[in-house]
Protein backbone atom coordinates (compact mmCIF):
# COMPACT_ATOMS: atom_id res chain seq x y z
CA UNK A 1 5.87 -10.14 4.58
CA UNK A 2 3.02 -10.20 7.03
CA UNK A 3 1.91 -13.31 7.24
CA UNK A 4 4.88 -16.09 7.71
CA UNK A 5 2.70 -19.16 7.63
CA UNK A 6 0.96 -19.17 4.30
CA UNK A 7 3.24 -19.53 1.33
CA UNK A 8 3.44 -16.95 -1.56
CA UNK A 9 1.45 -19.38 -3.88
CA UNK A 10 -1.73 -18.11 -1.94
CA UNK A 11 -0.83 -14.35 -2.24
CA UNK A 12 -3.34 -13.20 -4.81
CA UNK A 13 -3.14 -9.21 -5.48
CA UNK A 14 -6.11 -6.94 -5.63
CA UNK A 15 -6.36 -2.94 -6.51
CA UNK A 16 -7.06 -1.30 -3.70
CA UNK A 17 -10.21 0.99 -4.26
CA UNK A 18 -10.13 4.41 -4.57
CA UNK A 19 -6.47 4.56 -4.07
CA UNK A 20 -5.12 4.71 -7.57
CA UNK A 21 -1.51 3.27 -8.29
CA UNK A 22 -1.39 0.52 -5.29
CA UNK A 23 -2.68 -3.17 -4.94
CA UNK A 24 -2.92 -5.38 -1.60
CA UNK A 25 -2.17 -8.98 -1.22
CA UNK A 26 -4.56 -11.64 0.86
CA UNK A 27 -1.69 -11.42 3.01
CA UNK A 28 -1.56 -8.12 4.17
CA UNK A 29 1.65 -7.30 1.49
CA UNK A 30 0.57 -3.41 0.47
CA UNK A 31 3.01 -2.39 -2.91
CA UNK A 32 2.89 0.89 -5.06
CA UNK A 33 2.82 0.26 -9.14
CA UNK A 34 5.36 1.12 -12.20
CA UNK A 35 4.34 4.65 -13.17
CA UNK A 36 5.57 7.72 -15.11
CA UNK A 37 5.40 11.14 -13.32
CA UNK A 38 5.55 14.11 -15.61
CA UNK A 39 7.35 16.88 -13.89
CA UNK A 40 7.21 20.73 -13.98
CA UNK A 41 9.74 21.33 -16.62
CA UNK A 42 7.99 18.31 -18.87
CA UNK A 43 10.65 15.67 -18.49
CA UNK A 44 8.84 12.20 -17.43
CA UNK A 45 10.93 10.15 -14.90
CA UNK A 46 9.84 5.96 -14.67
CA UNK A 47 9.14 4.85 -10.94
CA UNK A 48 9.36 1.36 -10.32
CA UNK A 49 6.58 0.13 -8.19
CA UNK A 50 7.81 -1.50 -4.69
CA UNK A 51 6.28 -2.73 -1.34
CA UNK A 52 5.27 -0.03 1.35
CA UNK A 53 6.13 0.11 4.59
CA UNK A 54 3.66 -0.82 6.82
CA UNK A 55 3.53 1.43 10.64
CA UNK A 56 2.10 0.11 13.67
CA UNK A 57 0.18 2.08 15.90
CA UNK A 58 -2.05 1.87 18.76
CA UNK A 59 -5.41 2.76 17.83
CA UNK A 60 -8.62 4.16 19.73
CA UNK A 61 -9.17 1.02 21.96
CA UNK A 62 -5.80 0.14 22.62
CA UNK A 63 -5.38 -2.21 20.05
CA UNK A 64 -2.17 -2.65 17.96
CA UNK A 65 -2.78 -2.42 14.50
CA UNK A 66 -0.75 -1.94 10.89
CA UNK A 67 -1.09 1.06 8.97
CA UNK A 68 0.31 2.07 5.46
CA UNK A 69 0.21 5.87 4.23
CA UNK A 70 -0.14 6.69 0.32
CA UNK A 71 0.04 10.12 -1.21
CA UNK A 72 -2.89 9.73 -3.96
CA UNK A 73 -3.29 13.43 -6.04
CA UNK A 74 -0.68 14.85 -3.87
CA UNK A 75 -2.47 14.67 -0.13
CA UNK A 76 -1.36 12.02 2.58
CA UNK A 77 -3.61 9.32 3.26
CA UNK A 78 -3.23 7.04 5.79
CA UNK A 79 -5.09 3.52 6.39
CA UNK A 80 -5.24 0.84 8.28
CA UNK A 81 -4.29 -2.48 6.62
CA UNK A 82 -7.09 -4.54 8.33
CA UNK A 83 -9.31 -2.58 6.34
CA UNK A 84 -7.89 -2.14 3.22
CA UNK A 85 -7.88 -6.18 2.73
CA UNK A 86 -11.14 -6.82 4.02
């Protein structure tokens, strides 16, 4: 979890816009949702929805700050968290 000193009572989860398949938490918590994915051959698989891995980085100015990357239609996006929950 990101943030230690509130307790999970406060978490309240939000979809994160235009990134289909993903909610954030007022804590900084970033998880992926249940889904189906229909392969080539036709067979569906079930993928249970868990919580991403967050990366820091340095950015621009020097600052450290937490990213998360999602694959949405295939292509890598990557984001910072900051901005997803603001």
């Amino acid at each position: 979890m990101l943030n230690m000193d509130k307790s999970i009572s406060d978490e309240i989860w939000k979809d994160i816009p235009n990134i289909p398949g993903y909610k954030a938490s007022t804590l900084g918590n970033i998880t992926s949702l249940d889904r189906q994915i229909i392969k080539s051959n036709g067979v569906i698989m079930k993928r249970t929805g868990e919580p991403m891995k967050l990366t820091k980085r340095t950015n621009s100015h020097g600052r450290e700050m937490l990213y998360v990357s999602f694959r949405v239609s295939n292509k890598p996006i990557t984001r910072g968290v900051s901005t997803i929950i603001a």
